[in-house]
N, C-alpha and C. Protein backbone atom coordinates (compact mmCIF):
# COMPACT_ATOMS: atom_id res chain seq x y z
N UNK A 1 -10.97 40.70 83.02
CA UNK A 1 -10.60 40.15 84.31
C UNK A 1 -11.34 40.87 85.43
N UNK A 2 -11.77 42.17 85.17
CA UNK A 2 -12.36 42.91 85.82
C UNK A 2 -13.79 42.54 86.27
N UNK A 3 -14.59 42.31 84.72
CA UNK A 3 -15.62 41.96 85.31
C UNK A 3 -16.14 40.48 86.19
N UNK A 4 -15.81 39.54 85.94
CA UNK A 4 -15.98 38.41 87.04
C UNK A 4 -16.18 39.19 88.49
N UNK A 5 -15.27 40.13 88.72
CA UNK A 5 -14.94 40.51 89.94
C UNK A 5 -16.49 41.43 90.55
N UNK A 6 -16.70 42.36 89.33
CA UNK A 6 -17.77 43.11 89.39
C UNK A 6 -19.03 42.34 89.66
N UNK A 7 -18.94 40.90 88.59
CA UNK A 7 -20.20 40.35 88.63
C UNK A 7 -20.58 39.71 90.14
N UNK A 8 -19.66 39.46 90.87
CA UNK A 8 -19.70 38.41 91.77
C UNK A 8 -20.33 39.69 93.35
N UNK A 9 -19.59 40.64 93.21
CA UNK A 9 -19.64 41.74 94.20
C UNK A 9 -21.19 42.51 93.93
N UNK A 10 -21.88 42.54 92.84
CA UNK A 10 -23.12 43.12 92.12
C UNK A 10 -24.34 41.64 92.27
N UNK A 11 -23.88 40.63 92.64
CA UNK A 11 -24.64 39.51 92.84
C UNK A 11 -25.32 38.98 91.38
N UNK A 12 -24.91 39.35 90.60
CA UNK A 12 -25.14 39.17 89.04
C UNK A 12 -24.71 37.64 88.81
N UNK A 13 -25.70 36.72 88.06
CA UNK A 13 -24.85 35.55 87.89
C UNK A 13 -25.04 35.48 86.14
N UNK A 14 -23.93 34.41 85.94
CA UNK A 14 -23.88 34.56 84.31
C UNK A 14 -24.82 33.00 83.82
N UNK A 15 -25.48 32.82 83.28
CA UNK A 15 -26.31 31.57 83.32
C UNK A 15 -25.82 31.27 81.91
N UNK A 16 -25.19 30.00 82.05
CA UNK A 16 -24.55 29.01 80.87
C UNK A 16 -25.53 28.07 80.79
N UNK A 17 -26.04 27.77 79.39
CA UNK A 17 -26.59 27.03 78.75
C UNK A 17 -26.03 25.39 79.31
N UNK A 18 -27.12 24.59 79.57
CA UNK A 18 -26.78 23.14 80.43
C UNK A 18 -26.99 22.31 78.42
N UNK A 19 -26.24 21.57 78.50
CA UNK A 19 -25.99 20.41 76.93
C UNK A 19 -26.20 19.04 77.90
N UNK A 20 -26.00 18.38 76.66
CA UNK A 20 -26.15 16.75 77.11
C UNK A 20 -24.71 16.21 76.35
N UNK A 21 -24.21 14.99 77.33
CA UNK A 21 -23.00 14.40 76.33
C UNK A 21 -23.14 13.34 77.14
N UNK A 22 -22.42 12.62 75.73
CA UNK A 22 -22.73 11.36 75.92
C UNK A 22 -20.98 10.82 76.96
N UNK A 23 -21.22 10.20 77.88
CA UNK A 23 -20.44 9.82 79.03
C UNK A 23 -19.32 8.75 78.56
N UNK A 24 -19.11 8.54 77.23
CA UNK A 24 -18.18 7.30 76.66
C UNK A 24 -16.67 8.57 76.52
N UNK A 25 -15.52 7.99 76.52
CA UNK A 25 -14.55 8.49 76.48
C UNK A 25 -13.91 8.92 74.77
N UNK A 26 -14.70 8.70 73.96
CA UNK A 26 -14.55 8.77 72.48
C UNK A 26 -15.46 9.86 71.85
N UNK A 27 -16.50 10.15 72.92
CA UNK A 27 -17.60 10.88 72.16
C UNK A 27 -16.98 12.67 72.35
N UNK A 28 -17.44 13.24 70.82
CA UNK A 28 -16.73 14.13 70.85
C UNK A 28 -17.80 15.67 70.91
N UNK A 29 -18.89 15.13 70.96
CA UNK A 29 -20.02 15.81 70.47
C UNK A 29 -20.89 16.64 71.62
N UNK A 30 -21.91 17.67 71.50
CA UNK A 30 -22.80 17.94 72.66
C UNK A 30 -23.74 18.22 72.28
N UNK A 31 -24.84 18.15 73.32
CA UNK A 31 -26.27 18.11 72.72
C UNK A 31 -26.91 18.80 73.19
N UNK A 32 -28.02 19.93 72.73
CA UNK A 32 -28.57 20.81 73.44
C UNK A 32 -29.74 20.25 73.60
N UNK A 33 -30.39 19.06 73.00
CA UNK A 33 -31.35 18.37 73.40
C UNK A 33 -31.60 17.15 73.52
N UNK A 34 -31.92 16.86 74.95
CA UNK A 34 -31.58 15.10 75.25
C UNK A 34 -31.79 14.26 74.33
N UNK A 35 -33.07 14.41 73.57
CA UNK A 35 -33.39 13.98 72.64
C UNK A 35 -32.95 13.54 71.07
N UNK A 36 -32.11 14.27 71.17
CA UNK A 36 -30.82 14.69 69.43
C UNK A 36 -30.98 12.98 69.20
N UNK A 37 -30.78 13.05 68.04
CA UNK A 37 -30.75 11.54 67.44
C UNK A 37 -29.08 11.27 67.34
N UNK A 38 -28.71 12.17 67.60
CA UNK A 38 -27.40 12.15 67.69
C UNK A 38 -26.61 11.44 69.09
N UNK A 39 -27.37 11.36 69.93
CA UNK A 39 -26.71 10.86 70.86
C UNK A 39 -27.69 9.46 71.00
N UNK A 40 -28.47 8.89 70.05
CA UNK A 40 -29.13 7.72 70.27
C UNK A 40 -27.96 6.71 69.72
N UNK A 41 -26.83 6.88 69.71
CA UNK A 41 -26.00 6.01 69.57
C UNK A 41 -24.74 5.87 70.98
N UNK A 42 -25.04 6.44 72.01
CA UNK A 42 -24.48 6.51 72.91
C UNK A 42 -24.73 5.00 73.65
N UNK A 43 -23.77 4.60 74.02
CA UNK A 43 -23.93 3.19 74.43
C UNK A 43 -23.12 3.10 76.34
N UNK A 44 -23.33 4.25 76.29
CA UNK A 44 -22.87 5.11 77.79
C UNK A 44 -24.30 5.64 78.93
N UNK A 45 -23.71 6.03 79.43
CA UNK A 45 -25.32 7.28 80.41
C UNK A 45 -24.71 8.44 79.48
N UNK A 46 -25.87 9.22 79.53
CA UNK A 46 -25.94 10.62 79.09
C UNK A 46 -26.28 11.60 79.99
N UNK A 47 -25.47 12.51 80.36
CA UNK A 47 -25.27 13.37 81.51
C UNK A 47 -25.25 14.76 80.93
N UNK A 48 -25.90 15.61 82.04
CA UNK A 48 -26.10 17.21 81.55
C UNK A 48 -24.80 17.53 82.17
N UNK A 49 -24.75 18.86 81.87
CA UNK A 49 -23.13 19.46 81.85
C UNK A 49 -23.44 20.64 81.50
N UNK A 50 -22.43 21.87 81.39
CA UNK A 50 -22.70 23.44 81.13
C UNK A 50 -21.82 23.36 79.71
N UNK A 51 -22.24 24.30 79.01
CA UNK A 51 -21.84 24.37 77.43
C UNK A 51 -20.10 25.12 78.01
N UNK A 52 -19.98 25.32 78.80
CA UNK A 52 -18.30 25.56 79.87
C UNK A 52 -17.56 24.67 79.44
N UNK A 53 -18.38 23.59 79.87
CA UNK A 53 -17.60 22.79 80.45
C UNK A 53 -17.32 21.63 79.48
N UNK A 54 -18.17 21.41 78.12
CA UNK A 54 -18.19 20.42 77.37
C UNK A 54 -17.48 21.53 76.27
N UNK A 55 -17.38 22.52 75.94
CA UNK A 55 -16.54 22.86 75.32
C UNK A 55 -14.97 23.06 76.08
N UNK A 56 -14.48 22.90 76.83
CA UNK A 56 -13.20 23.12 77.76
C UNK A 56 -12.97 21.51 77.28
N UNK A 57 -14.07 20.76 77.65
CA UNK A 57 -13.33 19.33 77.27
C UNK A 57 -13.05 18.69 76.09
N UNK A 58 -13.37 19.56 74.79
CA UNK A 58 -12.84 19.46 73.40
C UNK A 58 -13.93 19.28 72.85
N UNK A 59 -15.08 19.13 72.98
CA UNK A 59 -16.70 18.76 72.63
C UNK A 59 -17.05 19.87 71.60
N UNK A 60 -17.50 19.50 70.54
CA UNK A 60 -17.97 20.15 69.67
C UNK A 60 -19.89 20.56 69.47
N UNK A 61 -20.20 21.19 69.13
CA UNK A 61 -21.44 20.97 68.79
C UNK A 61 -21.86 20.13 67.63
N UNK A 62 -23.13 19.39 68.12
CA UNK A 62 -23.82 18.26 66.99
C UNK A 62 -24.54 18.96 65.85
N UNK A 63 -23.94 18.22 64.53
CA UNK A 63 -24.26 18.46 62.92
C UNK A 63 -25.50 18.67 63.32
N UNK A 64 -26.36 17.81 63.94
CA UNK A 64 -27.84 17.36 63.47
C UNK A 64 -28.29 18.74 64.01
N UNK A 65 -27.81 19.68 65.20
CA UNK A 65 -28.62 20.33 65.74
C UNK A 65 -28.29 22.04 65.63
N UNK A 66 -27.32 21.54 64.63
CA UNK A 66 -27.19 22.78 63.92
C UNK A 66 -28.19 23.67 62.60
């Protein structure tokens, strides 16, 4: 809890990895590259996002890009 506090006062920023997911309300998946064949079934827009934030929203990482 401490450090956030430190980081922010030290001007330190924490840089989270940006994913891709697919924008349909079913998709459960994230993509670290727009490209993944994995999201060529997205029948949505595909939007960047922080690996934060697509894991907070239940998003898993993609088989293929493992």
């Amino acid at each position: 809890m401490l450090l956030p506090v430190l980081l922010s006062l030290s001007g330190i920023t924490c840089n989270t990895p940006e994913v891709y997911v697919c924008d349909s309300k079913t998709a459960t998946r994230y993509h670290y590259n727009e490209h993944c064949r994995g999201l060529k079934n997205c029948n949505y827009s595909i939007r960047k996002t922080t690996l934060i934030n697509a894991e907070n929203s239940g998003k898993t990482r993609c088989r293929w890009e493992k």
